[in-house]
C-alpha atoms as a PDB file:
ATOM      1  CA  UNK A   1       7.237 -35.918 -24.007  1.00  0.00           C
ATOM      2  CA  UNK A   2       7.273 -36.311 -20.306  1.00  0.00           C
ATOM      3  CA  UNK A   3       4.002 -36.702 -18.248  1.00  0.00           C
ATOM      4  CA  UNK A   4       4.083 -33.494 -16.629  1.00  0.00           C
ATOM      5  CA  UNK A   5       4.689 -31.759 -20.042  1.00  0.00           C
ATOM      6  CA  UNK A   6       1.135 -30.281 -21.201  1.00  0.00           C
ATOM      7  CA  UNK A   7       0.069 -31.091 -24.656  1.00  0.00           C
ATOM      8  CA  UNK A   8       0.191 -29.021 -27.560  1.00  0.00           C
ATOM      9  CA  UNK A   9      -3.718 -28.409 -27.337  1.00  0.00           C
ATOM     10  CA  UNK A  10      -3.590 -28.203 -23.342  1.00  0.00           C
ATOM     11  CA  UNK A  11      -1.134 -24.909 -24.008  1.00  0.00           C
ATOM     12  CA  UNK A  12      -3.953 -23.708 -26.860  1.00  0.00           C
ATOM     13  CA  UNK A  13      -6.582 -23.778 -24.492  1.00  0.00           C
ATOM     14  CA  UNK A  14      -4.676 -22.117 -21.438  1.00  0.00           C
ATOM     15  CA  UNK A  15      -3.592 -19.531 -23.743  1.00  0.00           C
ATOM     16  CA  UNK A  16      -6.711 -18.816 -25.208  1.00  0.00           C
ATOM     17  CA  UNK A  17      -8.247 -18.279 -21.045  1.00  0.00           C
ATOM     18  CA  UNK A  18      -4.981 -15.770 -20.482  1.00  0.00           C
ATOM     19  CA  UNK A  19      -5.746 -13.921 -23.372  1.00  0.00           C
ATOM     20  CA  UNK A  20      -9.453 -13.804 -22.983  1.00  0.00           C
ATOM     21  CA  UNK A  21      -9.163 -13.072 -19.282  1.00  0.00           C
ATOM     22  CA  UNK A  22      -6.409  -9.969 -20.109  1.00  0.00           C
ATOM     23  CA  UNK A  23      -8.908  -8.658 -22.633  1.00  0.00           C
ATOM     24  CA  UNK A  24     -11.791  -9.278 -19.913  1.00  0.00           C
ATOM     25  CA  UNK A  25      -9.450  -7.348 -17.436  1.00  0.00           C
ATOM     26  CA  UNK A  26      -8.743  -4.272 -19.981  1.00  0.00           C
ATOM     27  CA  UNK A  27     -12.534  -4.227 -20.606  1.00  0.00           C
ATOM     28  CA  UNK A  28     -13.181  -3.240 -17.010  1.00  0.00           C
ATOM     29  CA  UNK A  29     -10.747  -1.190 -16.394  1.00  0.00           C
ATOM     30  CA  UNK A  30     -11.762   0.368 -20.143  1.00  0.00           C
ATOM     31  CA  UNK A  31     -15.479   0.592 -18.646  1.00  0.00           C
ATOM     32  CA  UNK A  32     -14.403   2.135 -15.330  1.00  0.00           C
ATOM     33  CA  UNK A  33     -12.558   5.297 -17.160  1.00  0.00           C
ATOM     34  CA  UNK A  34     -15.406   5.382 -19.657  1.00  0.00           C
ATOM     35  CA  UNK A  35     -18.006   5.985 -16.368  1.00  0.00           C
ATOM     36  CA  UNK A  36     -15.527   8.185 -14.108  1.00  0.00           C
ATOM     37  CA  UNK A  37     -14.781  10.738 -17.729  1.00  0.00           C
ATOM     38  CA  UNK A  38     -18.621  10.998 -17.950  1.00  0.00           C
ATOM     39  CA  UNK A  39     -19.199  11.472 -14.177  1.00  0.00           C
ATOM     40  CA  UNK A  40     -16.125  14.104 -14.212  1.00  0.00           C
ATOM     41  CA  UNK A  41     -17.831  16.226 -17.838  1.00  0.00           C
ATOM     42  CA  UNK A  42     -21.077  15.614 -15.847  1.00  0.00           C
ATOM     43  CA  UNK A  43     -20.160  17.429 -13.016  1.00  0.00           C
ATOM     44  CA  UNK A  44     -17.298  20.156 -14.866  1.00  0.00           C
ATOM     45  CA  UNK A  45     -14.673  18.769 -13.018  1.00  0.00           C
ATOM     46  CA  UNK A  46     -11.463  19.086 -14.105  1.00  0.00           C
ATOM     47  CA  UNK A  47     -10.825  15.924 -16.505  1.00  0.00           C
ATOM     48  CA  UNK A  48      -6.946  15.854 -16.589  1.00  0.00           C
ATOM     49  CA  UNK A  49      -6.983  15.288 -12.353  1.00  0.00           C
ATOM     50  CA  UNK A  50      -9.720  13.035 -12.245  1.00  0.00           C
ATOM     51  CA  UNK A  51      -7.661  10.515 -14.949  1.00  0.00           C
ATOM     52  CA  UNK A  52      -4.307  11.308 -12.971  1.00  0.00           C
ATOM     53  CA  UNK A  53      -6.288  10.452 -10.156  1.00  0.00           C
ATOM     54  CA  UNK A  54      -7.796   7.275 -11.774  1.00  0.00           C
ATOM     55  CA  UNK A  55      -4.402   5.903 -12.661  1.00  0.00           C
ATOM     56  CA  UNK A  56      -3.004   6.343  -9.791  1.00  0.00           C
ATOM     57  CA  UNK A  57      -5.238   3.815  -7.435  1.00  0.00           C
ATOM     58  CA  UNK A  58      -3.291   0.558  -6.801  1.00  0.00           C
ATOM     59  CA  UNK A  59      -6.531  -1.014  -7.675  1.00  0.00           C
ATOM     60  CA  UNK A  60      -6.159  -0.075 -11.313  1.00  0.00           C
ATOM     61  CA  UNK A  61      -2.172  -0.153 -11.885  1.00  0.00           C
ATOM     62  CA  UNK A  62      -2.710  -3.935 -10.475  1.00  0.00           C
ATOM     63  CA  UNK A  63      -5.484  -4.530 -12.754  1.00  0.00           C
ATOM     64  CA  UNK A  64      -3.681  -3.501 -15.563  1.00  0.00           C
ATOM     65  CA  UNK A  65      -0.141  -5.194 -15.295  1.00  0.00           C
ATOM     66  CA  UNK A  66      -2.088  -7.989 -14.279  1.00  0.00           C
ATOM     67  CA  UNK A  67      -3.888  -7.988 -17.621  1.00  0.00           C
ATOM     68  CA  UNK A  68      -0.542  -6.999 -19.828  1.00  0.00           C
ATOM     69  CA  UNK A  69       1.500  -9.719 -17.804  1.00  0.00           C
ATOM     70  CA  UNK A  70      -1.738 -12.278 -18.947  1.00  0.00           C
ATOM     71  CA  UNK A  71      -1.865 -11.370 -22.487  1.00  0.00           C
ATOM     72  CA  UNK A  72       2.084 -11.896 -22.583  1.00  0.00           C
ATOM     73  CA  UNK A  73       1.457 -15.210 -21.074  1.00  0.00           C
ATOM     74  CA  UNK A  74      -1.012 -16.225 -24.008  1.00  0.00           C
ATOM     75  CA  UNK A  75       1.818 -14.461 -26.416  1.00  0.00           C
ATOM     76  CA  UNK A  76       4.298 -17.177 -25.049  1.00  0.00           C
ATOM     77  CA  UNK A  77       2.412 -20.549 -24.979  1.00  0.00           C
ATOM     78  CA  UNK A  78       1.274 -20.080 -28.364  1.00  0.00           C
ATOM     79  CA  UNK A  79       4.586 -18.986 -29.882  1.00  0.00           C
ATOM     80  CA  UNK A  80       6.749 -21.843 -31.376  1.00  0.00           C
ATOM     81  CA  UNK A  81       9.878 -22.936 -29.178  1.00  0.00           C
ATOM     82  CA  UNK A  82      12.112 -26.036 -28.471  1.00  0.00           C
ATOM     83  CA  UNK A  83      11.233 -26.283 -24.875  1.00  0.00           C
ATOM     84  CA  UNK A  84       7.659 -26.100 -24.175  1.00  0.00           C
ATOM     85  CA  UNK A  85       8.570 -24.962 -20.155  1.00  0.00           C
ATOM     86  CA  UNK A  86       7.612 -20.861 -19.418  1.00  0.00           C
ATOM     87  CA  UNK A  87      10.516 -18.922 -19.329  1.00  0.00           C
ATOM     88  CA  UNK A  88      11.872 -17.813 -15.611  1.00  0.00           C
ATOM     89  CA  UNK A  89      11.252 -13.800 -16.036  1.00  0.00           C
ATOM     90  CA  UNK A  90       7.848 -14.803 -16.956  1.00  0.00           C
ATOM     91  CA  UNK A  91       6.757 -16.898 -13.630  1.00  0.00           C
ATOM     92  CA  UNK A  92       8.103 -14.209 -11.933  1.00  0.00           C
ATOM     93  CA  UNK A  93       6.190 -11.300 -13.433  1.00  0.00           C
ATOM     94  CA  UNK A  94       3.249 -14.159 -13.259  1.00  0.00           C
ATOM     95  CA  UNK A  95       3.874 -14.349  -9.262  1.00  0.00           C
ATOM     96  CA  UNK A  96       4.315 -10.662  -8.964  1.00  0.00           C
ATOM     97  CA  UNK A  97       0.720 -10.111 -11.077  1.00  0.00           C
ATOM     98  CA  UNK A  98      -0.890 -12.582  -8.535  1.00  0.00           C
ATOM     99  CA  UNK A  99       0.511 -11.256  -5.568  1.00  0.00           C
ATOM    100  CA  UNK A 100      -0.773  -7.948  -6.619  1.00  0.00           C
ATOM    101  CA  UNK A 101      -4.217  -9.482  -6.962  1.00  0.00           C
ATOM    102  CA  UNK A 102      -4.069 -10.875  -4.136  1.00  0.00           C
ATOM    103  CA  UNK A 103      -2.641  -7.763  -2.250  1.00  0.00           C
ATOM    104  CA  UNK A 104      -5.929  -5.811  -4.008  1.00  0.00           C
ATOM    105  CA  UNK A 105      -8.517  -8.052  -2.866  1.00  0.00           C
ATOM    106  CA  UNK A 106      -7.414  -8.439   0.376  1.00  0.00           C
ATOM    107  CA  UNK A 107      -7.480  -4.981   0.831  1.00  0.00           C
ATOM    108  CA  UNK A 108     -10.985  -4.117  -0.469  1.00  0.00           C
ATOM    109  CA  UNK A 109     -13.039  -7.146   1.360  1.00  0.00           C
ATOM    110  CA  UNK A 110     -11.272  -6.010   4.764  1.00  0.00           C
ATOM    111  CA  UNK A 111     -10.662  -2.410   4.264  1.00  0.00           C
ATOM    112  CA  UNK A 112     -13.140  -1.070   1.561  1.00  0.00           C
ATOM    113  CA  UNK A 113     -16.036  -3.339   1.145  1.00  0.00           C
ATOM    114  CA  UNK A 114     -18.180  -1.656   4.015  1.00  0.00           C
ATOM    115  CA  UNK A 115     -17.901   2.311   2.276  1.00  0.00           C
ATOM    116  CA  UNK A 116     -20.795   3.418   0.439  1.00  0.00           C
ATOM    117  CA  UNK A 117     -20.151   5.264  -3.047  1.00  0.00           C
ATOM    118  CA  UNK A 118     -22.556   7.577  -4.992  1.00  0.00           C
ATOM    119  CA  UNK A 119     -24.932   5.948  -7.594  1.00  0.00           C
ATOM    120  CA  UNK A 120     -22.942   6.211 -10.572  1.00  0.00           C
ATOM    121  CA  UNK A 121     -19.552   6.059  -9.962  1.00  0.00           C
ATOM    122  CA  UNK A 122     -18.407   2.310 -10.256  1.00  0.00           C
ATOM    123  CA  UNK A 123     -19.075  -0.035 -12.794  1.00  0.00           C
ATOM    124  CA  UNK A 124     -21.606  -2.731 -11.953  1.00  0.00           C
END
């Protein structure tokens, strides 16, 4: 083993934080839709446009490829392989989930951070 090869339990660990950080992810999101479905039966709006409109916020998509991309991830360093090395499709859908992050919080602190939304409608 080389020294820029990470250990068996080095791979465990980072694993474990991609999985538990995709599961934190899908939480949110999870929580998000819970609180915008109650707001919409609240209110008798119409449930199918509020969830097409939901899913169809950059915001969310990113979040949630972000998540799937992170839980793959953990998939992959804990499988057993020859060559301990990430596979090439995977740093790239691992660049293209940060980039997306990236893209989203850029957007919100200089764009969105300053607009005021009703009581209610985000998740704390």
């Amino acid at each position: 083993m080389s020294a820029t090869e990470p250990t068996a339990a080095a791979r465990q660990a980072w694993a474990a934080a991609q999985g538990a950080m995709g599961l934190l992810i899908l939480a949110a999101v999870a929580a998000q839709a819970r609180a915008a479905i109650e707001r919409t039966v609240g209110l008798g709006r119409d449930l199918p446009t509020t969830m097409a409109n939901f899913f169809s916020y950059f915001t969310i998509l990113s979040n949630i490829f972000c998540a799937v991309v992170l839980l793959l991830a953990a998939w992959w360093m804990t499988r057993p392989r020859s060559k301990p090395q990430e596979a090439a499709w995977l740093a790239i859908l691992l660049a293209c989930a940060t980039t997306y992050m990236i893209a989203t919080g850029v957007v919100y602190n200089l764009l969105l951070r300053s607009i005021a939304l009703d009581q209610g409608t985000t998740v704390p």
